[in-house]
Structures are given as C-alpha cells and as structure tokens.
PDB file of N, CA and C in Angstrom:
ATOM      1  N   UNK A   1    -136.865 -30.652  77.787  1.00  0.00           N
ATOM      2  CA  UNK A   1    -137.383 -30.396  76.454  1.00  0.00           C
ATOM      3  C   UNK A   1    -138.300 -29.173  76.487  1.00  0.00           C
ATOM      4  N   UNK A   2    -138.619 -28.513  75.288  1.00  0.00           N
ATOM      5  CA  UNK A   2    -139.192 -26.922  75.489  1.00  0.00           C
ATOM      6  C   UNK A   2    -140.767 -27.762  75.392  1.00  0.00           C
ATOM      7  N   UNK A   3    -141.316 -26.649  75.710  1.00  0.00           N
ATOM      8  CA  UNK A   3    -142.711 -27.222  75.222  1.00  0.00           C
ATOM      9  C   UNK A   3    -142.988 -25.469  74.795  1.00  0.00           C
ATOM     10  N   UNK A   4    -144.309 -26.179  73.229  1.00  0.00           N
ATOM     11  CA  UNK A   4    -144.912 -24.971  72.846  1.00  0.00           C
ATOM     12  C   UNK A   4    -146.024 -24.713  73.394  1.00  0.00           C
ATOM     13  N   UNK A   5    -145.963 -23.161  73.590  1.00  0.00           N
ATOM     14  CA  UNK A   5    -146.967 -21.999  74.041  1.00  0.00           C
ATOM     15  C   UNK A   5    -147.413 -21.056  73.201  1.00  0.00           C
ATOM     16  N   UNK A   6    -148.407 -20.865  73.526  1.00  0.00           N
ATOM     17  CA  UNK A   6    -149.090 -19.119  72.695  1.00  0.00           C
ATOM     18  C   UNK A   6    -148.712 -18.540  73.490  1.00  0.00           C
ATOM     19  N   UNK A   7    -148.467 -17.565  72.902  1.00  0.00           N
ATOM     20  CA  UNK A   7    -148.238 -15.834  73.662  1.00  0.00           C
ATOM     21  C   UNK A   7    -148.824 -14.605  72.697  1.00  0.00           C
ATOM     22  N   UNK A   8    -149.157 -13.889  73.828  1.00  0.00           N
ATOM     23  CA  UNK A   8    -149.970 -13.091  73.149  1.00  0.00           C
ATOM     24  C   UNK A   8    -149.015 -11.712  72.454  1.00  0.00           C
ATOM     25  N   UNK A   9    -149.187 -11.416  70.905  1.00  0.00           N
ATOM     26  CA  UNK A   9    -148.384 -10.722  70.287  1.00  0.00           C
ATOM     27  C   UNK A   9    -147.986  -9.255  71.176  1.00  0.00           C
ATOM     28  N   UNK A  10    -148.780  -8.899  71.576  1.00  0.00           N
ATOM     29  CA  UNK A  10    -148.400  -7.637  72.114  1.00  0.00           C
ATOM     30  C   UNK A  10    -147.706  -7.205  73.347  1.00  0.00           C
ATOM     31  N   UNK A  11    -147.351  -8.764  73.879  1.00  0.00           N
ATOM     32  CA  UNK A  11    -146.526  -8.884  74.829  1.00  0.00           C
ATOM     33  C   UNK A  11    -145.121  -9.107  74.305  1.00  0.00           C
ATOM     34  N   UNK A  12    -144.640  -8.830  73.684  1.00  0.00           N
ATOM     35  CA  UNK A  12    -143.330  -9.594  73.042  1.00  0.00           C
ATOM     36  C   UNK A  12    -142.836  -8.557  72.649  1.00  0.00           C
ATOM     37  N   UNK A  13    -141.665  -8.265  73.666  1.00  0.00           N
ATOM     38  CA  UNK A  13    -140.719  -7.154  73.243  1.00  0.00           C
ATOM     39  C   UNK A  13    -139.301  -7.554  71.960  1.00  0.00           C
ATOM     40  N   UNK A  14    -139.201  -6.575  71.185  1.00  0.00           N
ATOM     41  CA  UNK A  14    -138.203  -6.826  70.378  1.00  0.00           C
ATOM     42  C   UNK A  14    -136.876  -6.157  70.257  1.00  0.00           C
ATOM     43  N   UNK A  15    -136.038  -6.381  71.019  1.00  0.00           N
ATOM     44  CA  UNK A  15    -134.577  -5.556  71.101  1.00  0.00           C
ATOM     45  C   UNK A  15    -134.367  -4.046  69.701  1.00  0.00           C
ATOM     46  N   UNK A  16    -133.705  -3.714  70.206  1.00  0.00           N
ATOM     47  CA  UNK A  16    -133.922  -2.650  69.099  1.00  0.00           C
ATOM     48  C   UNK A  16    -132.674  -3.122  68.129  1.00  0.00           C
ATOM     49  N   UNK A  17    -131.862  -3.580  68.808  1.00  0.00           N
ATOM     50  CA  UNK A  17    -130.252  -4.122  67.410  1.00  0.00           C
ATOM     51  C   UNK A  17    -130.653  -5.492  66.536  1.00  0.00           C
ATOM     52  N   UNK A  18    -131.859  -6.296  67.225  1.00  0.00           N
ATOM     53  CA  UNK A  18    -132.670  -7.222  66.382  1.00  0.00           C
ATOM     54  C   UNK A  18    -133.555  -6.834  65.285  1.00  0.00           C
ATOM     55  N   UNK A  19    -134.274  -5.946  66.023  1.00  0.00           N
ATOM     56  CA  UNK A  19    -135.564  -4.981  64.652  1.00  0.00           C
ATOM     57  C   UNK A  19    -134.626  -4.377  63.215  1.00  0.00           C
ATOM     58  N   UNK A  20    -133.617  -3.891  63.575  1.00  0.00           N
ATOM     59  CA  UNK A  20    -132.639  -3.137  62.873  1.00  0.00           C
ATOM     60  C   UNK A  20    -132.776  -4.430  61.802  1.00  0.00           C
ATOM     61  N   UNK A  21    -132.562  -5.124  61.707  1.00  0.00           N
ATOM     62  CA  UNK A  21    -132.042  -6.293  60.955  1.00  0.00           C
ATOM     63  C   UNK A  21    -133.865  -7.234  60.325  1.00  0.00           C
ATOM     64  N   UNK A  22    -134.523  -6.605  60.264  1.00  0.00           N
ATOM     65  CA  UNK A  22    -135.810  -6.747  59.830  1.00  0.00           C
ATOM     66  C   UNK A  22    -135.735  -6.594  58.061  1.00  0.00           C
ATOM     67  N   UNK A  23    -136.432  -7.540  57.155  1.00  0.00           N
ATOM     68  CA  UNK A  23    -136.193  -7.455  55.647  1.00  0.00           C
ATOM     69  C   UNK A  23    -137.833  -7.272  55.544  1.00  0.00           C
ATOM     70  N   UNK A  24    -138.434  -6.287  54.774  1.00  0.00           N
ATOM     71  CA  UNK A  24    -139.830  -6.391  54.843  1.00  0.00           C
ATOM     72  C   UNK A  24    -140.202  -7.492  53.196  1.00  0.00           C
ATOM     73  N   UNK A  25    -139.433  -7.723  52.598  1.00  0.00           N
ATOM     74  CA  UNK A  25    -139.433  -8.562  51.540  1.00  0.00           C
ATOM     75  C   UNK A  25    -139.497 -10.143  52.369  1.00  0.00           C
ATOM     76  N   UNK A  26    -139.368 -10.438  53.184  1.00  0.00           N
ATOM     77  CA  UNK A  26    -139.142 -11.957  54.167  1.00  0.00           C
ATOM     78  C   UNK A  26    -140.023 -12.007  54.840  1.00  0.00           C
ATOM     79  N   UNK A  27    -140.588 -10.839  55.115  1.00  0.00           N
ATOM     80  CA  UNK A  27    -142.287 -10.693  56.203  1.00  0.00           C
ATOM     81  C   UNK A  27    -143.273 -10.981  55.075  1.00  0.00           C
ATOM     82  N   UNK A  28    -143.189 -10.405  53.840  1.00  0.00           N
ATOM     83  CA  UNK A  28    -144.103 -10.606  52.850  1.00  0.00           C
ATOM     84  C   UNK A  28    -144.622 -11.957  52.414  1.00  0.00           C
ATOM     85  N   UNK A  29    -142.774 -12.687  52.065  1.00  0.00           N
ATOM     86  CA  UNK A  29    -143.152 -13.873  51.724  1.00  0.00           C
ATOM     87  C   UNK A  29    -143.754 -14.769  52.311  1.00  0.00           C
ATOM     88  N   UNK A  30    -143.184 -14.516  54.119  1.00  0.00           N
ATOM     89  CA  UNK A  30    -143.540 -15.521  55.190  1.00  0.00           C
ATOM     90  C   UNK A  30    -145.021 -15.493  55.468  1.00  0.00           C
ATOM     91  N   UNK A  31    -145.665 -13.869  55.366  1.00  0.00           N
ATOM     92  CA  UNK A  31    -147.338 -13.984  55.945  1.00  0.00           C
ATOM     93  C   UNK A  31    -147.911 -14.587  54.889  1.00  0.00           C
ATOM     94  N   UNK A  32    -147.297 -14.951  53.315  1.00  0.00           N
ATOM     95  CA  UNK A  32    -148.271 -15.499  52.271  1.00  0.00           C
ATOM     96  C   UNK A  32    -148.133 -17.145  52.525  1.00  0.00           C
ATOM     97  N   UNK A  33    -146.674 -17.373  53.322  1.00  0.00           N
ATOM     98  CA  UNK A  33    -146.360 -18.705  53.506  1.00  0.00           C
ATOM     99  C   UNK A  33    -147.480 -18.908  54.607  1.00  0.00           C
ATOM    100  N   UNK A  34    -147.533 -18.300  55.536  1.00  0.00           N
ATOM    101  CA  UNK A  34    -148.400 -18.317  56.761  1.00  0.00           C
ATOM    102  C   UNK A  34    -149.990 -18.634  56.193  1.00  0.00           C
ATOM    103  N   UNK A  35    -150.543 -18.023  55.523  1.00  0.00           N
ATOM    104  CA  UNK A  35    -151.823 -17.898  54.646  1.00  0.00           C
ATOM    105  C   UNK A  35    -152.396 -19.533  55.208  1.00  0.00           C
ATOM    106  N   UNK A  36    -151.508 -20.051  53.830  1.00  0.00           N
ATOM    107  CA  UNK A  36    -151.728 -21.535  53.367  1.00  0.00           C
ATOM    108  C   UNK A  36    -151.202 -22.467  54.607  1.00  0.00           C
ATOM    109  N   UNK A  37    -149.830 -22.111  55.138  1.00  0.00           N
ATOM    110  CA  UNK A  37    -149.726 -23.077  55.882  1.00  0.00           C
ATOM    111  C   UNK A  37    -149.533 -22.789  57.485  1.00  0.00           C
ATOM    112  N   UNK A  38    -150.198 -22.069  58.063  1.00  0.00           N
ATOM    113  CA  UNK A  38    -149.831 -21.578  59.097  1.00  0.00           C
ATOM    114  C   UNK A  38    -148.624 -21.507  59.959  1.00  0.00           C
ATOM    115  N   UNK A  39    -148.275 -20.865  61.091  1.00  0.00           N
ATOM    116  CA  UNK A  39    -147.599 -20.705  61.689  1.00  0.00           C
ATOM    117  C   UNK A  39    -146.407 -22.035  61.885  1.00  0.00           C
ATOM    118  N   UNK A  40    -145.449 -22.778  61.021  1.00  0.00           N
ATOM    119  CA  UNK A  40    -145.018 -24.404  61.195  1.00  0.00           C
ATOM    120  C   UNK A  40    -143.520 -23.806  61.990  1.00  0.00           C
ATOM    121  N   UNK A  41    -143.695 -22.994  62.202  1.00  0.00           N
ATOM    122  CA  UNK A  41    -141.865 -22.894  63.359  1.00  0.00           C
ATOM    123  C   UNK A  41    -142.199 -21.976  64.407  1.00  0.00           C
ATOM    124  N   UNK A  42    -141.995 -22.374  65.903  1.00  0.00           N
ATOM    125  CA  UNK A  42    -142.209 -21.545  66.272  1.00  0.00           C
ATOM    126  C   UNK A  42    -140.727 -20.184  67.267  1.00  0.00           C
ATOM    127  N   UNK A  43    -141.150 -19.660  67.719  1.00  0.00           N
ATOM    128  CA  UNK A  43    -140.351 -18.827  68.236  1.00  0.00           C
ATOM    129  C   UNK A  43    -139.560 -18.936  69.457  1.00  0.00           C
ATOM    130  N   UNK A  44    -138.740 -18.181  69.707  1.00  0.00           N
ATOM    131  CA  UNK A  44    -138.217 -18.389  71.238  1.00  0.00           C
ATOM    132  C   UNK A  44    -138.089 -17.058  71.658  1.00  0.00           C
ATOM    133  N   UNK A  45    -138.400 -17.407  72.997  1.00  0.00           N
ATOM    134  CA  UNK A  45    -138.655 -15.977  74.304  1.00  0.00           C
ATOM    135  C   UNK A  45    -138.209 -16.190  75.272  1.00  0.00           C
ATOM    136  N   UNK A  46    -137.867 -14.964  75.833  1.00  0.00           N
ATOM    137  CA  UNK A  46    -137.184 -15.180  77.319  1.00  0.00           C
ATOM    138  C   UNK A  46    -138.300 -14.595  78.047  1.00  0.00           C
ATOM    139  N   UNK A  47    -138.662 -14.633  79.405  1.00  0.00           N
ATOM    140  CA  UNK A  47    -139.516 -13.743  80.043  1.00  0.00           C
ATOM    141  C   UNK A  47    -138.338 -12.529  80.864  1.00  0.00           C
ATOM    142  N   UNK A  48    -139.382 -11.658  81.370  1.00  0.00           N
ATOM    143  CA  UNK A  48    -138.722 -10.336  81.324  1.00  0.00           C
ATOM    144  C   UNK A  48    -139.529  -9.631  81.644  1.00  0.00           C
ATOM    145  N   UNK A  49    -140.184  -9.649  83.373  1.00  0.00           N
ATOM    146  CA  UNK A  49    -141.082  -9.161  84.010  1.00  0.00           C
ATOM    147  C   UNK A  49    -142.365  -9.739  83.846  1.00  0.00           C
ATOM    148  N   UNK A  50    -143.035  -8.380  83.129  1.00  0.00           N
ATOM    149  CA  UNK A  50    -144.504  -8.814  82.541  1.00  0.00           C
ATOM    150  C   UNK A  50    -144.628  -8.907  80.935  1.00  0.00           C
ATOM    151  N   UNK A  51    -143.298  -9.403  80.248  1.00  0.00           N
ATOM    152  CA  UNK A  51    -143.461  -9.071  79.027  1.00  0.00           C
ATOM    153  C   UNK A  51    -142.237 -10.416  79.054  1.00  0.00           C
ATOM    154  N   UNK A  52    -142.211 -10.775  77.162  1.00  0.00           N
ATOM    155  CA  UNK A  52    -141.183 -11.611  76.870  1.00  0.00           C
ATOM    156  C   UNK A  52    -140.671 -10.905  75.943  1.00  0.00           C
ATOM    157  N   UNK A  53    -139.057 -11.085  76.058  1.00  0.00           N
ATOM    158  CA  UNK A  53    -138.377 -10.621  74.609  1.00  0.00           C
ATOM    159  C   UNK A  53    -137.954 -11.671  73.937  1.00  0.00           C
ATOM    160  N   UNK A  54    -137.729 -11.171  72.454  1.00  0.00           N
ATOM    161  CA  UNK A  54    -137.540 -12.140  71.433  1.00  0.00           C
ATOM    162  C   UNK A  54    -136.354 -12.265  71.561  1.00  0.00           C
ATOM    163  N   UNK A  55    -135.912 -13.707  71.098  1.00  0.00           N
ATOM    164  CA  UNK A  55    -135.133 -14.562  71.068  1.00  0.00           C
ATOM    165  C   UNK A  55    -134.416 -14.732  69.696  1.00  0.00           C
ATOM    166  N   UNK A  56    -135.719 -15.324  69.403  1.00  0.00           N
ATOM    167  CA  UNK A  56    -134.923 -15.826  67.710  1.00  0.00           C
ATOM    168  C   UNK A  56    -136.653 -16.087  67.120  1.00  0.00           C
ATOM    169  N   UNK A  57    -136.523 -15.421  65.534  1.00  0.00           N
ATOM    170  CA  UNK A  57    -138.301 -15.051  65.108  1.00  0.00           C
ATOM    171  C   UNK A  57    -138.857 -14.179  64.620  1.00  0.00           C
ATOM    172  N   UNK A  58    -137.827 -13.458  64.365  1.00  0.00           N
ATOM    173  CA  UNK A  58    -138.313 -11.886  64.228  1.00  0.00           C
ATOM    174  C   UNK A  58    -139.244 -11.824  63.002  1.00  0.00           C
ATOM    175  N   UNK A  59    -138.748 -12.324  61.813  1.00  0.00           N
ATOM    176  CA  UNK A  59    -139.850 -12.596  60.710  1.00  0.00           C
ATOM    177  C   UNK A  59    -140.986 -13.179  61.093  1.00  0.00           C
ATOM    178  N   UNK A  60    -140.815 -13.947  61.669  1.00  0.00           N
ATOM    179  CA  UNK A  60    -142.260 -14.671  61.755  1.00  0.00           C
ATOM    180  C   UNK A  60    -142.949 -14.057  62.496  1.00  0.00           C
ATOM    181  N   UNK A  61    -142.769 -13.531  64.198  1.00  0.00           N
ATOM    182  CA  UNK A  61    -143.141 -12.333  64.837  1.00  0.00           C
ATOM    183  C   UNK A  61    -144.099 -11.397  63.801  1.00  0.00           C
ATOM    184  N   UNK A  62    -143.247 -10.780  62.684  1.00  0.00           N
ATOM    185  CA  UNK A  62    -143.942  -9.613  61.670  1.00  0.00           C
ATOM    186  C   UNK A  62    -144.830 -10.138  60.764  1.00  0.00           C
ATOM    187  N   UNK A  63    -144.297 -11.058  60.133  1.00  0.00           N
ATOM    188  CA  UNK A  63    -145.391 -11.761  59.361  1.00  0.00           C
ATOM    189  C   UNK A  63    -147.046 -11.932  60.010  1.00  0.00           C
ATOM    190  N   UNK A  64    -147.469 -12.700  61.305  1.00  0.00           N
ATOM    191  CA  UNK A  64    -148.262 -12.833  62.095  1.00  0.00           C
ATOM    192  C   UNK A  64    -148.385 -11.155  62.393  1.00  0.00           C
ATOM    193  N   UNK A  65    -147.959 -10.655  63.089  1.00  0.00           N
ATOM    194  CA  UNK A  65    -149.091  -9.347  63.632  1.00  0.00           C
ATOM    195  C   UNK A  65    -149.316  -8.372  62.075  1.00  0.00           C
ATOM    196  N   UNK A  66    -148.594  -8.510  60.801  1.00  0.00           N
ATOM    197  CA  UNK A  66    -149.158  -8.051  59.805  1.00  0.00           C
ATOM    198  C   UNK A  66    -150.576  -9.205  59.052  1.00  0.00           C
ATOM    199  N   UNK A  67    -150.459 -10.075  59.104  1.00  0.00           N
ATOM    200  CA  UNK A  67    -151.515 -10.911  59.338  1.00  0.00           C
ATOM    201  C   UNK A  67    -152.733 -10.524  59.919  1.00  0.00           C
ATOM    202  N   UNK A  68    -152.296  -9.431  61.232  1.00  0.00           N
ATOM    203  CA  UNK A  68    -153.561  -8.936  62.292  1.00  0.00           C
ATOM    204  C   UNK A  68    -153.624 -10.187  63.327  1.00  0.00           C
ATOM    205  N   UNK A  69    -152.630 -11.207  63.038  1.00  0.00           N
ATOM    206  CA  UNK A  69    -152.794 -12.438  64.622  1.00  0.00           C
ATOM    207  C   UNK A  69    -152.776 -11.720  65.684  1.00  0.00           C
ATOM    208  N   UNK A  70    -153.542 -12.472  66.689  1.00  0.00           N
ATOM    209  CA  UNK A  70    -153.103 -11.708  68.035  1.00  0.00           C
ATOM    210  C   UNK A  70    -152.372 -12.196  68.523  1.00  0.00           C
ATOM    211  N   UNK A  71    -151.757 -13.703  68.646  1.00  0.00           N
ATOM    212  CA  UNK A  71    -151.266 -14.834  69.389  1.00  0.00           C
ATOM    213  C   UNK A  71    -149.924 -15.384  68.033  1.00  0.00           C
ATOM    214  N   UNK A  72    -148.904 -15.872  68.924  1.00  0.00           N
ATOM    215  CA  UNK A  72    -147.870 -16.334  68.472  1.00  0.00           C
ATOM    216  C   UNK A  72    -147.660 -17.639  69.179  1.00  0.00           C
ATOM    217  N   UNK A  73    -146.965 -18.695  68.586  1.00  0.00           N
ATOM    218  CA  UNK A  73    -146.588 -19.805  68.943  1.00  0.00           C
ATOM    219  C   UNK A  73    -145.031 -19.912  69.735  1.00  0.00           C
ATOM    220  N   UNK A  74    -144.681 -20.270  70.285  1.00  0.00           N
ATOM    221  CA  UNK A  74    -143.098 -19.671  70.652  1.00  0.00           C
ATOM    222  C   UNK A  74    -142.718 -21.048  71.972  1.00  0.00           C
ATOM    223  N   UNK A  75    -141.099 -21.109  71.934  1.00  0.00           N
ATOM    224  CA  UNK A  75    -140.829 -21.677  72.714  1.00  0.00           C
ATOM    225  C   UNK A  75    -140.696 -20.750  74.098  1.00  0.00           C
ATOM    226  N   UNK A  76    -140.581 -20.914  75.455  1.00  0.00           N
ATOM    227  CA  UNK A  76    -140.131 -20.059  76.411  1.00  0.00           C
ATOM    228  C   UNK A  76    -138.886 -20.534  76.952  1.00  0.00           C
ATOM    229  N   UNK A  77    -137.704 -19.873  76.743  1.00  0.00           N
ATOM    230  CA  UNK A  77    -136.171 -20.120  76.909  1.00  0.00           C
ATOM    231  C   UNK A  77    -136.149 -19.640  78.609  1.00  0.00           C
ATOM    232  N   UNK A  78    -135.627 -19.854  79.547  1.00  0.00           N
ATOM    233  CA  UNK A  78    -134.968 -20.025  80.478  1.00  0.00           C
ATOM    234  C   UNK A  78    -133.529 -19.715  80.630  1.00  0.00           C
ATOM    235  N   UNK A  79    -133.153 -18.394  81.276  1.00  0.00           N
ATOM    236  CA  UNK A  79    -131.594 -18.234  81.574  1.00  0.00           C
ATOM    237  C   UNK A  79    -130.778 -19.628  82.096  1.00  0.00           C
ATOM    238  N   UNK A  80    -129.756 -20.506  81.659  1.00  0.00           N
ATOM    239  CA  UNK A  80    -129.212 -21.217  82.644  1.00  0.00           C
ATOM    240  C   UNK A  80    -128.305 -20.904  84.113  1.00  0.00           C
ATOM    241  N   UNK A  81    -128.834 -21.619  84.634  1.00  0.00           N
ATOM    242  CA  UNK A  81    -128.017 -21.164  86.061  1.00  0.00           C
ATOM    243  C   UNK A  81    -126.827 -21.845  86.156  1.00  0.00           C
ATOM    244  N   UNK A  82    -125.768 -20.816  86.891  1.00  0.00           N
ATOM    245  CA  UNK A  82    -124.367 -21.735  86.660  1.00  0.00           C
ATOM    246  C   UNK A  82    -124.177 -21.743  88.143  1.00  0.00           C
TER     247      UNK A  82
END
C-alpha cells in the first residue's frame, strides 16, 4: 500500500510532454479549491536521483506552488521489478 509523504515543491521535476498539457483555467480553480479545502488528493512521484518526477498531478503541483506552498503531498511510486 502507498503511504503519503511531503515533498518539497522544488524538488519535483515535471516532464516537458506533461507541462505541455497544463490548463491555467484548472490551476485557478484548483488553488481557490485548495484555499478552503486544502490539498484532499495527493500526487504521485517516482524518484530520480536527487529529485522526483511527476507522475500524475500536474494541476495540483501548480495550483500549490502558485499558492506560494513549499511542500506537496504525494504518493512515492516505485519502478516494478520483473
């Protein structure tokens, strides 16, 4: 089972064919959703040296560091081994 973690925003790399696909109308709504009800889903990351890349989150990712958060909630995903 995952367990949730903070991670700190500025560690969290974001693919560049993921960012592409960014709606700034969905960051808007989500940081006003965020306001009132904070952070209620969190993210998934892979690690990737000294940094994690995103998974799946990207709105919420933007929402929070336009917020000015420093910290994100997120699951940490694991490659499976075959």
């Amino acid at each position: 089972m995952l367990e949730k973690k903070t991670f700190p925003i500025d560690m969290v790399y974001v693919p560049v064919k993921r960012a592409k696909t960014l709606d700034a109308g969905k960051v808007l709504a989500l940081a006003e959703d965020m306001l009132e009800n904070g952070q209620t889903t969190p993210i998934r990351l892979r690690p990737d040296g000294d940094r994690y890349v995103l998974l799946e989150g990207l709105h919420r990712l933007e929402a929070l560091r336009a917020l000015g958060e420093a910290t994100v909630e997120g699951y940490l995903v694991r490659a499976r081994l075959h």
